[in-house]
Structure formats: structure tokens, C-alpha cells
PDB file of N, CA and C in Angstrom:
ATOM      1  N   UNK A   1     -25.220 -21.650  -8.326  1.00  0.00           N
ATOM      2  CA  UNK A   1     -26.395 -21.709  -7.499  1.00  0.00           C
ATOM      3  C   UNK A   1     -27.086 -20.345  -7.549  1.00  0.00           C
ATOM      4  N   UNK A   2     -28.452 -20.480  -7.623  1.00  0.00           N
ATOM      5  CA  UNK A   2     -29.276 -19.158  -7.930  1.00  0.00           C
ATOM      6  C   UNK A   2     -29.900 -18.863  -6.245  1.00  0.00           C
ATOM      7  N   UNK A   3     -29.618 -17.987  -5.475  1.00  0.00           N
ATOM      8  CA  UNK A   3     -29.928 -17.109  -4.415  1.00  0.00           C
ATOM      9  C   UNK A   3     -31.332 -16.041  -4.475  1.00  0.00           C
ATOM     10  N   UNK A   4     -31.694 -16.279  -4.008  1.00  0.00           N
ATOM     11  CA  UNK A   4     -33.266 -15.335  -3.722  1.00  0.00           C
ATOM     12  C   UNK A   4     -32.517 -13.976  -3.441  1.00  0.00           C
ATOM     13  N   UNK A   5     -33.595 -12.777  -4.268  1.00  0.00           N
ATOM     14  CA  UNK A   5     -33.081 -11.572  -3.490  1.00  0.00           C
ATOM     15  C   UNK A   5     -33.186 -11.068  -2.846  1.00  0.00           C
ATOM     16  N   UNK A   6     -32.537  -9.807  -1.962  1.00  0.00           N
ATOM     17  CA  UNK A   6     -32.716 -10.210  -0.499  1.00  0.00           C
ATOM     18  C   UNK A   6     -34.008  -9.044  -0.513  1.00  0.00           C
ATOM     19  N   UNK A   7     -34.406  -8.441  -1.452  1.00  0.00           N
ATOM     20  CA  UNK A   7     -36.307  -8.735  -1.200  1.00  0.00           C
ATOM     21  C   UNK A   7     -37.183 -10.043  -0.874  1.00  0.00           C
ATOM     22  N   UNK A   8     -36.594 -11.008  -2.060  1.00  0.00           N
ATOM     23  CA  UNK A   8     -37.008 -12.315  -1.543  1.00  0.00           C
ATOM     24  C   UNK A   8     -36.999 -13.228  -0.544  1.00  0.00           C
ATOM     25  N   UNK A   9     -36.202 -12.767  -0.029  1.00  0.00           N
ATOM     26  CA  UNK A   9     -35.514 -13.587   1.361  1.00  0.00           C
ATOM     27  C   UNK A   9     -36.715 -13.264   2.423  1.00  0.00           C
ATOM     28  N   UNK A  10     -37.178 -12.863   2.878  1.00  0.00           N
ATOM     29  CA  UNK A  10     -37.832 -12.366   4.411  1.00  0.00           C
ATOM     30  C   UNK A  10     -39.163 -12.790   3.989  1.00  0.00           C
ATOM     31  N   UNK A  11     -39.470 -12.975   2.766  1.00  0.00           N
ATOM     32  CA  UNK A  11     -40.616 -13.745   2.271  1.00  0.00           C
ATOM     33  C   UNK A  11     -40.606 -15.422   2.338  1.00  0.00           C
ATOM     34  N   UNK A  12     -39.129 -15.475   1.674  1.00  0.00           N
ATOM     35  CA  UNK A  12     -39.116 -17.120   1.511  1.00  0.00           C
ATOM     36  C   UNK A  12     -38.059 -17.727   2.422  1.00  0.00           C
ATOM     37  N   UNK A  13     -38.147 -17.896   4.148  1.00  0.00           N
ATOM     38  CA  UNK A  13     -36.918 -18.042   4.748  1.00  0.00           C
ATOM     39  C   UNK A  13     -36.696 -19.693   4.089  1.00  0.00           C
ATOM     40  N   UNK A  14     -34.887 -19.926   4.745  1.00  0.00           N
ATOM     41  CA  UNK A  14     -34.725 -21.515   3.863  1.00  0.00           C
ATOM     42  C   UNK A  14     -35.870 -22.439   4.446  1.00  0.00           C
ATOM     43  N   UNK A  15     -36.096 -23.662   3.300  1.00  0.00           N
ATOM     44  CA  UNK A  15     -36.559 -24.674   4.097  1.00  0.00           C
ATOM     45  C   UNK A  15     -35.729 -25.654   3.926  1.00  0.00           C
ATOM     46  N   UNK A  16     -34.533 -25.934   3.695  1.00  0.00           N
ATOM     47  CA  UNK A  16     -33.668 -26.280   3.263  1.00  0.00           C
ATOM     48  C   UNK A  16     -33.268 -27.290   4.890  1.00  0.00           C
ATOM     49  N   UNK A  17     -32.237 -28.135   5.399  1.00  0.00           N
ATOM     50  CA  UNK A  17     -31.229 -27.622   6.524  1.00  0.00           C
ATOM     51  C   UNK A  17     -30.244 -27.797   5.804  1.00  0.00           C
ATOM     52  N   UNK A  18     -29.129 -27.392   6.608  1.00  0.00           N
ATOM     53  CA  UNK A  18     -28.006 -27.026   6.655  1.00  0.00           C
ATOM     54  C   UNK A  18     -27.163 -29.097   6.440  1.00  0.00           C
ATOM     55  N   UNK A  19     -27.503 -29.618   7.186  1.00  0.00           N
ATOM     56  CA  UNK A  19     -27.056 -31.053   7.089  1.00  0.00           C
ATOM     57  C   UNK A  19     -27.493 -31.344   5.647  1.00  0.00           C
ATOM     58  N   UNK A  20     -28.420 -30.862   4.730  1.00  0.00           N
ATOM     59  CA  UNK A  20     -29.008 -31.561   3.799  1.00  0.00           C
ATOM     60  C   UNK A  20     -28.251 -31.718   2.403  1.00  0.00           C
ATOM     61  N   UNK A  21     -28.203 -32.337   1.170  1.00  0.00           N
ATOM     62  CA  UNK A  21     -27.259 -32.331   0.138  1.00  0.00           C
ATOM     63  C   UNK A  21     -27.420 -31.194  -0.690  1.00  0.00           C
ATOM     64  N   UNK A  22     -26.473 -30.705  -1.125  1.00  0.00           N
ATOM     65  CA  UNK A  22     -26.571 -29.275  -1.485  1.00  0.00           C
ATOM     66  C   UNK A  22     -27.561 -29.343  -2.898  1.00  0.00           C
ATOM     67  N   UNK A  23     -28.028 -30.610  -3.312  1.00  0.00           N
ATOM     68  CA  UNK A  23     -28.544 -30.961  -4.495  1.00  0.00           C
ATOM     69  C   UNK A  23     -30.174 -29.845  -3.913  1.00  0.00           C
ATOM     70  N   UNK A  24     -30.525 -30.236  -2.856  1.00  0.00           N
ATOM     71  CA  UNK A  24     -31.940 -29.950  -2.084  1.00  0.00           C
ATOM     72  C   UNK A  24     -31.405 -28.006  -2.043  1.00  0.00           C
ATOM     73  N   UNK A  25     -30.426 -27.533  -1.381  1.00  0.00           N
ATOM     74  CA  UNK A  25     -30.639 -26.503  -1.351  1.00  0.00           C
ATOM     75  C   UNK A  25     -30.392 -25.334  -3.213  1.00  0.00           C
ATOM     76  N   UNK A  26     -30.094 -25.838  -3.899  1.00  0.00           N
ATOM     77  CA  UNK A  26     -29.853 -25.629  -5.248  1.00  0.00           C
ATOM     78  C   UNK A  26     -31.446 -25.508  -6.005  1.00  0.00           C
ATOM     79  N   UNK A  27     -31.894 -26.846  -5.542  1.00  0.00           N
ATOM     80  CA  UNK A  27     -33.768 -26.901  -5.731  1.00  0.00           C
ATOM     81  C   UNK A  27     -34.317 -25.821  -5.192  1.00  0.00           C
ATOM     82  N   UNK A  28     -33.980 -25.687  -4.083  1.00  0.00           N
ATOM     83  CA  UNK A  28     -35.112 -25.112  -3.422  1.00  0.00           C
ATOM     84  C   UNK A  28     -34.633 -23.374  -3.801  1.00  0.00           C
ATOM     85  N   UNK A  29     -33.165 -23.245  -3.894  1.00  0.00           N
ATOM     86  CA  UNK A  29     -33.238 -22.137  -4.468  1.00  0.00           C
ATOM     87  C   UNK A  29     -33.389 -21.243  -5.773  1.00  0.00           C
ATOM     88  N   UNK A  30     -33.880 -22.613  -6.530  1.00  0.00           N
ATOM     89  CA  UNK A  30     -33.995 -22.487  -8.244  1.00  0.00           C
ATOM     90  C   UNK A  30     -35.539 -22.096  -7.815  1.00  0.00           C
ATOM     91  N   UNK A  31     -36.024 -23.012  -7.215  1.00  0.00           N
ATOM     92  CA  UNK A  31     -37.579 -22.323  -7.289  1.00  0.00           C
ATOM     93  C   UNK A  31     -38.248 -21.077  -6.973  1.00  0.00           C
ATOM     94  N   UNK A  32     -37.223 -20.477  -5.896  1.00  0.00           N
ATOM     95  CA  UNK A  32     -37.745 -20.019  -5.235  1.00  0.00           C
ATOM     96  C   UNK A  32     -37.544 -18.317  -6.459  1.00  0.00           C
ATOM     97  N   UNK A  33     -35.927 -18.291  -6.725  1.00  0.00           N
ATOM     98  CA  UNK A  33     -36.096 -17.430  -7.834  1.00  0.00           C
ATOM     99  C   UNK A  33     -36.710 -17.147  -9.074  1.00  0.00           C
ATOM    100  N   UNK A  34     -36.834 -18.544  -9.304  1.00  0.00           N
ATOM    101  CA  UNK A  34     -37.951 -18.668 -10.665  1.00  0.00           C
ATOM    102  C   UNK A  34     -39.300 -18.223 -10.774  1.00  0.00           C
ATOM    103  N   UNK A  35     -40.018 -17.600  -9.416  1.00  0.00           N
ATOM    104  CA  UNK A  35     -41.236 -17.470  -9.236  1.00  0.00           C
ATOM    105  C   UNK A  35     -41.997 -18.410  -8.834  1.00  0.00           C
ATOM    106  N   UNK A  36     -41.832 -20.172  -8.828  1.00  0.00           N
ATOM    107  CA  UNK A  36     -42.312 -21.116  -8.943  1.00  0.00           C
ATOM    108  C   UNK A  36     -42.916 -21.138  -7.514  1.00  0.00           C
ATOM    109  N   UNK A  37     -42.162 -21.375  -6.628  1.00  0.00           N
ATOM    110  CA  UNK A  37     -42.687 -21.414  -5.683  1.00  0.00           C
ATOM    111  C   UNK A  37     -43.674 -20.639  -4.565  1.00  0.00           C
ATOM    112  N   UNK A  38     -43.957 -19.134  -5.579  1.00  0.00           N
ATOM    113  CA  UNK A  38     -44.701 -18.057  -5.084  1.00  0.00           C
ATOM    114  C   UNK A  38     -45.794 -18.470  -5.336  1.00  0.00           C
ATOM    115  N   UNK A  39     -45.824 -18.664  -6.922  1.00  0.00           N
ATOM    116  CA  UNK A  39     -47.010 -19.218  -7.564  1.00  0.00           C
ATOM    117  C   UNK A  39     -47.851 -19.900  -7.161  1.00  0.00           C
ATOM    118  N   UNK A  40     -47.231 -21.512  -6.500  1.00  0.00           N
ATOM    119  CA  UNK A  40     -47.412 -22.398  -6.042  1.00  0.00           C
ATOM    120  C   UNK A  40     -48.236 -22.128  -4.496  1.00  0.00           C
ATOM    121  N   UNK A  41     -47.307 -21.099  -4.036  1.00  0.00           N
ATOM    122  CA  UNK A  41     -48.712 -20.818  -2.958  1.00  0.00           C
ATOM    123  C   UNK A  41     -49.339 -19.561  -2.796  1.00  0.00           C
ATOM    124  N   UNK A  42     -49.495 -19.377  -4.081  1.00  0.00           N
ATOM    125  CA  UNK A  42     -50.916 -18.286  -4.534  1.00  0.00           C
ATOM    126  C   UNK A  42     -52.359 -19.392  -4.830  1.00  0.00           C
ATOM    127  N   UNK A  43     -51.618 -20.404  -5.413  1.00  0.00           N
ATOM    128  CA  UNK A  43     -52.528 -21.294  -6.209  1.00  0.00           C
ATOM    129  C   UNK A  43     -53.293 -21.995  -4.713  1.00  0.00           C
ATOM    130  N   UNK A  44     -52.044 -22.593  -3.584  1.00  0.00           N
ATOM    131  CA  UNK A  44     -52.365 -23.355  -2.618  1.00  0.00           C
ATOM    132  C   UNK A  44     -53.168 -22.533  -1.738  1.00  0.00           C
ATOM    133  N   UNK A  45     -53.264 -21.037  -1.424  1.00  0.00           N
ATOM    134  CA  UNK A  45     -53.995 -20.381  -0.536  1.00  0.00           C
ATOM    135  C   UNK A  45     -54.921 -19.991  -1.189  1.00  0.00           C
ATOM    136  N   UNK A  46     -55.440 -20.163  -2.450  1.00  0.00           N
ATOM    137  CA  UNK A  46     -56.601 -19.857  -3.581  1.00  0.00           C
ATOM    138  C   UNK A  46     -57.452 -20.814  -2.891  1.00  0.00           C
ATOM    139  N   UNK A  47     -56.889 -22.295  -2.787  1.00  0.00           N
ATOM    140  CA  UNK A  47     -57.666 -23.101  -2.716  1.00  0.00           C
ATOM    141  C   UNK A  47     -58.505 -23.095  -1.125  1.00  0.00           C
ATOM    142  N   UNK A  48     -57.482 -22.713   0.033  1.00  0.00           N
ATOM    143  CA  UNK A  48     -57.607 -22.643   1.191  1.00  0.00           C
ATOM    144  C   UNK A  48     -58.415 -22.044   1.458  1.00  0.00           C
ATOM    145  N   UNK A  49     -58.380 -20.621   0.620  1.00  0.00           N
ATOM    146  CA  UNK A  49     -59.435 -19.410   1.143  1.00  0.00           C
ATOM    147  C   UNK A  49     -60.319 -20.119   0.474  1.00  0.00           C
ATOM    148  N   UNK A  50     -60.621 -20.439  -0.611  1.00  0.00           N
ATOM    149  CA  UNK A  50     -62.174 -20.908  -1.414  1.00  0.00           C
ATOM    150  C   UNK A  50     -62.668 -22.337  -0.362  1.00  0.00           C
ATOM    151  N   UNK A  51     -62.004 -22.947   0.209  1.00  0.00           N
ATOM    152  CA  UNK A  51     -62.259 -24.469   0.976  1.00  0.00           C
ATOM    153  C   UNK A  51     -61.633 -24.705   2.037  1.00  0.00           C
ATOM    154  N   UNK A  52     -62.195 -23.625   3.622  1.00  0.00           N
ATOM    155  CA  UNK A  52     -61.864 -23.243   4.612  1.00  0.00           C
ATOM    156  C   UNK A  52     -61.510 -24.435   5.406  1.00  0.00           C
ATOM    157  N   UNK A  53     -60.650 -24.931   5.941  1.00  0.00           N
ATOM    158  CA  UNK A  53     -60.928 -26.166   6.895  1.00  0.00           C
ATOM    159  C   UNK A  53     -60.636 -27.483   6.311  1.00  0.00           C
ATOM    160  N   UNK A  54     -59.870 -27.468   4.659  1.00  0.00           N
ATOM    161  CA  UNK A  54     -59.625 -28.829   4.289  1.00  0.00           C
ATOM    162  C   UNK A  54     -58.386 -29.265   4.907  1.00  0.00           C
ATOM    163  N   UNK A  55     -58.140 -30.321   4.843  1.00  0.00           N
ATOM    164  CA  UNK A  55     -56.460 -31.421   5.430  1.00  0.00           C
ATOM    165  C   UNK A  55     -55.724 -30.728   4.182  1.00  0.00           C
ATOM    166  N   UNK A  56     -54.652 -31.123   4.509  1.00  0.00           N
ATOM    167  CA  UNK A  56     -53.500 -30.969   3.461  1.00  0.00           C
ATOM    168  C   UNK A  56     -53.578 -32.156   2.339  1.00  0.00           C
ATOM    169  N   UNK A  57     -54.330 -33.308   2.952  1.00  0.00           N
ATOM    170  CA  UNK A  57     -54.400 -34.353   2.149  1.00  0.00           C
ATOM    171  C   UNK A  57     -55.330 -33.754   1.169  1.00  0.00           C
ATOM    172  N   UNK A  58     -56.795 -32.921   1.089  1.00  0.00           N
ATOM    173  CA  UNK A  58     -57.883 -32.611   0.444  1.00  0.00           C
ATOM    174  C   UNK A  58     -57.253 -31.659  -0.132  1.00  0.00           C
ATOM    175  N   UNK A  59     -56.652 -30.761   0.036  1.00  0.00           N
ATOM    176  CA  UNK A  59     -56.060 -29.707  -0.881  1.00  0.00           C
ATOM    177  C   UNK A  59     -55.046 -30.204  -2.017  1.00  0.00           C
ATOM    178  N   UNK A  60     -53.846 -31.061  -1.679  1.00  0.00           N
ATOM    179  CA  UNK A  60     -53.627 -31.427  -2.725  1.00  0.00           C
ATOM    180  C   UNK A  60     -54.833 -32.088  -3.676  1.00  0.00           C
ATOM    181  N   UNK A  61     -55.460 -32.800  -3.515  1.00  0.00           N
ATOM    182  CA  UNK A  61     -56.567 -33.236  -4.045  1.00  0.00           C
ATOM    183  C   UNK A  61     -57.094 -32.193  -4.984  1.00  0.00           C
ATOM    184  N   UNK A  62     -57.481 -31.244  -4.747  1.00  0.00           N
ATOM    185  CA  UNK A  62     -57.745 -30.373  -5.143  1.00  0.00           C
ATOM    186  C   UNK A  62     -56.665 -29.380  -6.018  1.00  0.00           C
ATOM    187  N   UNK A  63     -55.746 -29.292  -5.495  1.00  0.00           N
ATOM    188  CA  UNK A  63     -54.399 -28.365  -6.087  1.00  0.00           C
ATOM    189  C   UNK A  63     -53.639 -29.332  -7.314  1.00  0.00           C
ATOM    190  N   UNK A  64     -53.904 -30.277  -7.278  1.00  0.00           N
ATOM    191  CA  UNK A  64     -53.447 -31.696  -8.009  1.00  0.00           C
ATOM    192  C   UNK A  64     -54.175 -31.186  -9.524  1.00  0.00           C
ATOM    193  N   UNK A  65     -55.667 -31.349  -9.220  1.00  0.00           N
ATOM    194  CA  UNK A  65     -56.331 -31.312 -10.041  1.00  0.00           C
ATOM    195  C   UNK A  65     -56.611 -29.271 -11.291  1.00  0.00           C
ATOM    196  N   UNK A  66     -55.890 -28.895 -10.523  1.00  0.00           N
ATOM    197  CA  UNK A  66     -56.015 -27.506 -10.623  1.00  0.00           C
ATOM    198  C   UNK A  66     -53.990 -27.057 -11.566  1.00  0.00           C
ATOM    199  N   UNK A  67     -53.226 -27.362 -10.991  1.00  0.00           N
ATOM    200  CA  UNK A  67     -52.232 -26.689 -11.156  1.00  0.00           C
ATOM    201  C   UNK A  67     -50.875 -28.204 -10.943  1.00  0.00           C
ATOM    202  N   UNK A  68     -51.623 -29.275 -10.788  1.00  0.00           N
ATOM    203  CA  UNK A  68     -50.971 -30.872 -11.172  1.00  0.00           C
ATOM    204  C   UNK A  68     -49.607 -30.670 -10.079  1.00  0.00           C
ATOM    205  N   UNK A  69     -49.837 -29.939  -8.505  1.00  0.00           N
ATOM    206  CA  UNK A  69     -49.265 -29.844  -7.714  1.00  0.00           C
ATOM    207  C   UNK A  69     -49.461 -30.984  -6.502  1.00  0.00           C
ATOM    208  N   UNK A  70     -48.594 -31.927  -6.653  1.00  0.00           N
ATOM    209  CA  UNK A  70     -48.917 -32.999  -5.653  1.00  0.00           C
ATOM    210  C   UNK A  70     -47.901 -32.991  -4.307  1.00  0.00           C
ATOM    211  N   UNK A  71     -48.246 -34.300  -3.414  1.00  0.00           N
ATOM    212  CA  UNK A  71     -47.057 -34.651  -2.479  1.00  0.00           C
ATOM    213  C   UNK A  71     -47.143 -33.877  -1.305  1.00  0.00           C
ATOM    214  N   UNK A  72     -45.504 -34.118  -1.211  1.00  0.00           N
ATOM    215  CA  UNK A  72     -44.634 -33.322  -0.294  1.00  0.00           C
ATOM    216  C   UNK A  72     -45.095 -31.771  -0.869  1.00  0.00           C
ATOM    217  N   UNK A  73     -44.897 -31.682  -2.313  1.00  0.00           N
ATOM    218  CA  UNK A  73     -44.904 -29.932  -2.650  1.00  0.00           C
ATOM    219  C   UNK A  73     -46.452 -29.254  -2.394  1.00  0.00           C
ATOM    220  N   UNK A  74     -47.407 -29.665  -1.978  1.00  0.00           N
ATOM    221  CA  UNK A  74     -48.340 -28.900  -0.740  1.00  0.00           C
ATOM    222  C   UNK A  74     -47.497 -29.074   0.311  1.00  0.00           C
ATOM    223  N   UNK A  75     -47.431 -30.087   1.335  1.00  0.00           N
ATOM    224  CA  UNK A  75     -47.091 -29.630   2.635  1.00  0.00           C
ATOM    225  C   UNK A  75     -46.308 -28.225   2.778  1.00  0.00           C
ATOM    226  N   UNK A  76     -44.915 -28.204   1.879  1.00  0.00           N
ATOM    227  CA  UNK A  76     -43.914 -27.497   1.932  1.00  0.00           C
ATOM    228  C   UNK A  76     -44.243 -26.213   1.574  1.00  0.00           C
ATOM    229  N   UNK A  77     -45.668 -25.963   0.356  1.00  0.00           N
ATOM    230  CA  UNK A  77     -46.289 -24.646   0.330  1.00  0.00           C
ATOM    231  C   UNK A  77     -46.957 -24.095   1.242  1.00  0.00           C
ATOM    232  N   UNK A  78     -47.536 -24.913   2.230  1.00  0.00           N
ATOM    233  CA  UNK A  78     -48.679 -25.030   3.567  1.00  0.00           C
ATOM    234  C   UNK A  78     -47.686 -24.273   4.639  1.00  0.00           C
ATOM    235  N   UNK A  79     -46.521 -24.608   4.823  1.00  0.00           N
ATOM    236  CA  UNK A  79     -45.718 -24.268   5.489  1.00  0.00           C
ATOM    237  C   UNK A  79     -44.836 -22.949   5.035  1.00  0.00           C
ATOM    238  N   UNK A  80     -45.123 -22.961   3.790  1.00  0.00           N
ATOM    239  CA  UNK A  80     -44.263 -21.640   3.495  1.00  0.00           C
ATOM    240  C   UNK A  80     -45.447 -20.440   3.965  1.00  0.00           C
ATOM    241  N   UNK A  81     -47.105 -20.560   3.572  1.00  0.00           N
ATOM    242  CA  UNK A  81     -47.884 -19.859   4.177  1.00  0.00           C
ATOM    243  C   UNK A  81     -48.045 -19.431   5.576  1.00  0.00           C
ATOM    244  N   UNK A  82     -48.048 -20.735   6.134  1.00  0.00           N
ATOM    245  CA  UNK A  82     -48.003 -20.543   7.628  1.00  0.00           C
ATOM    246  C   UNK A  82     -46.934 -19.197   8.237  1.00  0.00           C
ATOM    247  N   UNK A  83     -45.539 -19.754   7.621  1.00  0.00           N
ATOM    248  CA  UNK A  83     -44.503 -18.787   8.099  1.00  0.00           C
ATOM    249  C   UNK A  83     -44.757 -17.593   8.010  1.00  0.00           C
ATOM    250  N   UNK A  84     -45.557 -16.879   6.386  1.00  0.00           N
ATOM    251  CA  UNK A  84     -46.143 -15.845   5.888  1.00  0.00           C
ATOM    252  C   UNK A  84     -47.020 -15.309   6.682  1.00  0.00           C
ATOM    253  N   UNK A  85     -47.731 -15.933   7.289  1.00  0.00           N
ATOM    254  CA  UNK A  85     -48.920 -15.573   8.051  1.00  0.00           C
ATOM    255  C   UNK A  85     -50.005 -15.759   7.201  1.00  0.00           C
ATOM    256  N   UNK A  86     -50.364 -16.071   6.293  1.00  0.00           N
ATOM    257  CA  UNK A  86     -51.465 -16.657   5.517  1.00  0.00           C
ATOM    258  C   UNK A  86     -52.418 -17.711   5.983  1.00  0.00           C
ATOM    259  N   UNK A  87     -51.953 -18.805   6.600  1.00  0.00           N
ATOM    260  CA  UNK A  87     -52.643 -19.655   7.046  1.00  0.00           C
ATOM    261  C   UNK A  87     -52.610 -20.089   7.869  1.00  0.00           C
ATOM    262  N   UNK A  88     -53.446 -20.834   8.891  1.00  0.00           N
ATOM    263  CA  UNK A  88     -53.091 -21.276   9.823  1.00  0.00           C
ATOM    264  C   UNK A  88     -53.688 -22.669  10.397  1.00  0.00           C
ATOM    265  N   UNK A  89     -53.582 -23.533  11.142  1.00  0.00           N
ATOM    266  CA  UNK A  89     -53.701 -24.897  11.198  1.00  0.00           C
ATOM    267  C   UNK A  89     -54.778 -24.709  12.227  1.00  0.00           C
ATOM    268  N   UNK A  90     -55.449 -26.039  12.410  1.00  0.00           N
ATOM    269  CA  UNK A  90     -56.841 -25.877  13.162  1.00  0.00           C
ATOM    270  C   UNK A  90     -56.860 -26.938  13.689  1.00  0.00           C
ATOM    271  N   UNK A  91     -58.032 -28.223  14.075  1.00  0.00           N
ATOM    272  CA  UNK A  91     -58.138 -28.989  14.383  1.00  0.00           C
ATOM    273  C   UNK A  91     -57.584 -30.224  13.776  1.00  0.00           C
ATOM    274  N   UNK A  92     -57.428 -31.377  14.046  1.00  0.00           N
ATOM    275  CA  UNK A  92     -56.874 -32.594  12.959  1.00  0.00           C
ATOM    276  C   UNK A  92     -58.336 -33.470  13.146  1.00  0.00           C
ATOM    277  N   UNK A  93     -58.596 -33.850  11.614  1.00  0.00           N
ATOM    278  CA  UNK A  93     -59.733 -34.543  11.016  1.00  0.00           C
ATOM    279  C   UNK A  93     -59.019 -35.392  10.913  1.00  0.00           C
ATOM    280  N   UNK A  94     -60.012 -36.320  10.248  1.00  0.00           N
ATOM    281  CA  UNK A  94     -59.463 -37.886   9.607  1.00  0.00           C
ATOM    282  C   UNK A  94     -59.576 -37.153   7.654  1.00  0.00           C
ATOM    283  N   UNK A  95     -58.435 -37.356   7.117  1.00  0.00           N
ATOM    284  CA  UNK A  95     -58.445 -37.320   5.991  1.00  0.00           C
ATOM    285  C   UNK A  95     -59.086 -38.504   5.259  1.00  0.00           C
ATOM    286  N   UNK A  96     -59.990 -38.418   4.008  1.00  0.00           N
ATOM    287  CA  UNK A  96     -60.821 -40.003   3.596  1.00  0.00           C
ATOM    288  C   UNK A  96     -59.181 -40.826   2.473  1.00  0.00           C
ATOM    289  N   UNK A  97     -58.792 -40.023   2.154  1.00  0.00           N
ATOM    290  CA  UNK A  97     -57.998 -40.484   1.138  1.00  0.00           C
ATOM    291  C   UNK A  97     -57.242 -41.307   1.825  1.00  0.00           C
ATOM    292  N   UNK A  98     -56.513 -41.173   2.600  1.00  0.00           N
ATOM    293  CA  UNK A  98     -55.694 -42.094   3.820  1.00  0.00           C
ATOM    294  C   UNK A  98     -56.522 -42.567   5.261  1.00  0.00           C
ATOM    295  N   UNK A  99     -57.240 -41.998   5.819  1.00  0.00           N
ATOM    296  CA  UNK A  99     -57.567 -42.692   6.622  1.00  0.00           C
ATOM    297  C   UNK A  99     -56.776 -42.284   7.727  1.00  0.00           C
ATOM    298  N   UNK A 100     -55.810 -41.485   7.828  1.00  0.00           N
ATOM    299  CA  UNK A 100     -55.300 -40.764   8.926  1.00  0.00           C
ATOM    300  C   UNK A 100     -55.925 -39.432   9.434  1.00  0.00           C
ATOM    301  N   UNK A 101     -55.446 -39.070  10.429  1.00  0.00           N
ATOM    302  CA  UNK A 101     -55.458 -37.655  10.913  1.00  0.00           C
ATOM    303  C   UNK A 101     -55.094 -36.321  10.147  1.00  0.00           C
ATOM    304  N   UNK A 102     -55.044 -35.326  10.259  1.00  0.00           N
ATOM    305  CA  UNK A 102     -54.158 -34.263   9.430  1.00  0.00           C
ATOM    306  C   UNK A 102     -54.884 -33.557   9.743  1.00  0.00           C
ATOM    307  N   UNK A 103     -54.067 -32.294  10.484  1.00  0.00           N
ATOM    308  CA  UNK A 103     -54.830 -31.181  10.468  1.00  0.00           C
ATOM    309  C   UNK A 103     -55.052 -30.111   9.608  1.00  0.00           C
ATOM    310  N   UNK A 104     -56.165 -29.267   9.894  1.00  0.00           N
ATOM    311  CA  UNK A 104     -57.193 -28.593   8.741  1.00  0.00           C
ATOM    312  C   UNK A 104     -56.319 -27.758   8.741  1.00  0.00           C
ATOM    313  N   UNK A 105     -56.722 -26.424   7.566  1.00  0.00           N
ATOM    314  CA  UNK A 105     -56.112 -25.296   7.338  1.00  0.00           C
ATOM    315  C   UNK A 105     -56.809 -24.537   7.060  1.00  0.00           C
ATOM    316  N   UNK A 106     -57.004 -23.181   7.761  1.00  0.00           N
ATOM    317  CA  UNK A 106     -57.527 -22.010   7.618  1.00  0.00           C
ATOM    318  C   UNK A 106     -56.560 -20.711   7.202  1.00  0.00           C
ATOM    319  N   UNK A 107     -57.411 -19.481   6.291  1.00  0.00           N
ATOM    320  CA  UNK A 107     -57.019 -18.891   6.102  1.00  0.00           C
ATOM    321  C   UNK A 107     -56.766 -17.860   7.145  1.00  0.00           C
ATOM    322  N   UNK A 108     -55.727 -17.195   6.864  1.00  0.00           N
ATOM    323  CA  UNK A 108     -55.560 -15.937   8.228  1.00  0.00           C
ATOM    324  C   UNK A 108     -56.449 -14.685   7.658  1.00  0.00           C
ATOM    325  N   UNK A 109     -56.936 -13.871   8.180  1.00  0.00           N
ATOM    326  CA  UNK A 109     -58.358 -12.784   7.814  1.00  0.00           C
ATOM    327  C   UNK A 109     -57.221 -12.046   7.716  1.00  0.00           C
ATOM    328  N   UNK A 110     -57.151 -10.955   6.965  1.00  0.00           N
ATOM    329  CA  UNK A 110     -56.427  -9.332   7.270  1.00  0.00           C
ATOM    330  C   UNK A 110     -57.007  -8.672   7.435  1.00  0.00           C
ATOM    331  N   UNK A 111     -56.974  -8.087   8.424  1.00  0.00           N
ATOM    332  CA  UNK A 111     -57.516  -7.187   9.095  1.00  0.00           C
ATOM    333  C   UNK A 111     -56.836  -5.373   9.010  1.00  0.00           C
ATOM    334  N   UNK A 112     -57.575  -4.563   8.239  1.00  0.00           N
ATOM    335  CA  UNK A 112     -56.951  -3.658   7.911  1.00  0.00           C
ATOM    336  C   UNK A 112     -57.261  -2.376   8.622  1.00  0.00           C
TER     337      UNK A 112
END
């Protein structure tokens, strides 16, 4: 099993749980060393900052079409930002693609 280093760590806490099959925490820690999953939300907060206020449903939409990142793997980048402080959640729209709710996502400003 490949382990994040513990530079990496305070960046990427688990998203793993602890109940889950070790198959999931092996994934999640292959990615996370591989760079993959950094990438993944460089690409996902590219899109955020350029398209302030989309659902998670519209960003994959968008991130799909850009870097062929679908699913679950936005939410789970959305959330790795959030933790980061990168982004942050806003009101819930109706997404058109589903027809549900989902709330928007904004970028966090840095303020220097």
C-alpha cells in the first residue's frame, strides 16, 4: 500500500473510513501519491474559479468535457477543496441535468 507523505498528509486528510474495504483505502491512497488527485482538483477549482456559482452537477459537466472527470470523482474533489479552503458551498439551485437541488460552489478569495 502506497501512503501519502507526511507533507502530503495535512493537504490530503483520509476520505477513506475506517469500516470501509481496504480495496477503497489502497485507491484512494494510490491517487493521492500519484499526483492524480491534486491534479484533479487543480483542474476542478480551474473550473470553479472560471464558473462562479455552478452545482456540482454543472461542473462535472464541464470537468467531464475538459479532463473526462466524471461522477462521484467531482463530488470527492469538491470536498477535498472545501477541506483546503478553496471552495466553498452557497445556495442549492435546481441542477437542469437532473432536476434536483445541489448546491452551488464558490471560490474562496485569498486575501493577502
Amino acid at each position: 500500500m502506497v501512503n501519502p507523505t507526511p507533507e502530503q498528509q495535512p493537504l490530503w486528510p483520509p476520505v477513506s473510513h475506517r469500516d470501509d474495504p481496504e480495496t477503497s483505502q489502497e485507491a484512494e491512497n494510490a491517487i493521492t501519491a500519484s499526483g492524480s488527485r491534486s491534479s484533479q482538483c487543480d483542474h476542478i477549482f480551474m473550473v470553479v474559479k472560471e464558473h462562479p456559482g455552478l452545482t456540482a452537477g454543472a461542473i462535472g459537466v464541464l470537468a467531464e468535457d475538459m479532463i473526462e472527470l466524471v461522477g462521484a470523482a467531482v463530488w470527492k474533489r469538491l470536498s477535498d477543496l472545501k477541506t483546503q479552503g478553496r471552495v466553498r458551498q452557497g445556495q442549492p439551485r435546481v441542477f437542469e441535468g437532473s432536476g434536483r437541488q445541489q448546491v452551488t460552489w464558490w471560490p474562496v478569495e485569498v486575501i493577502d
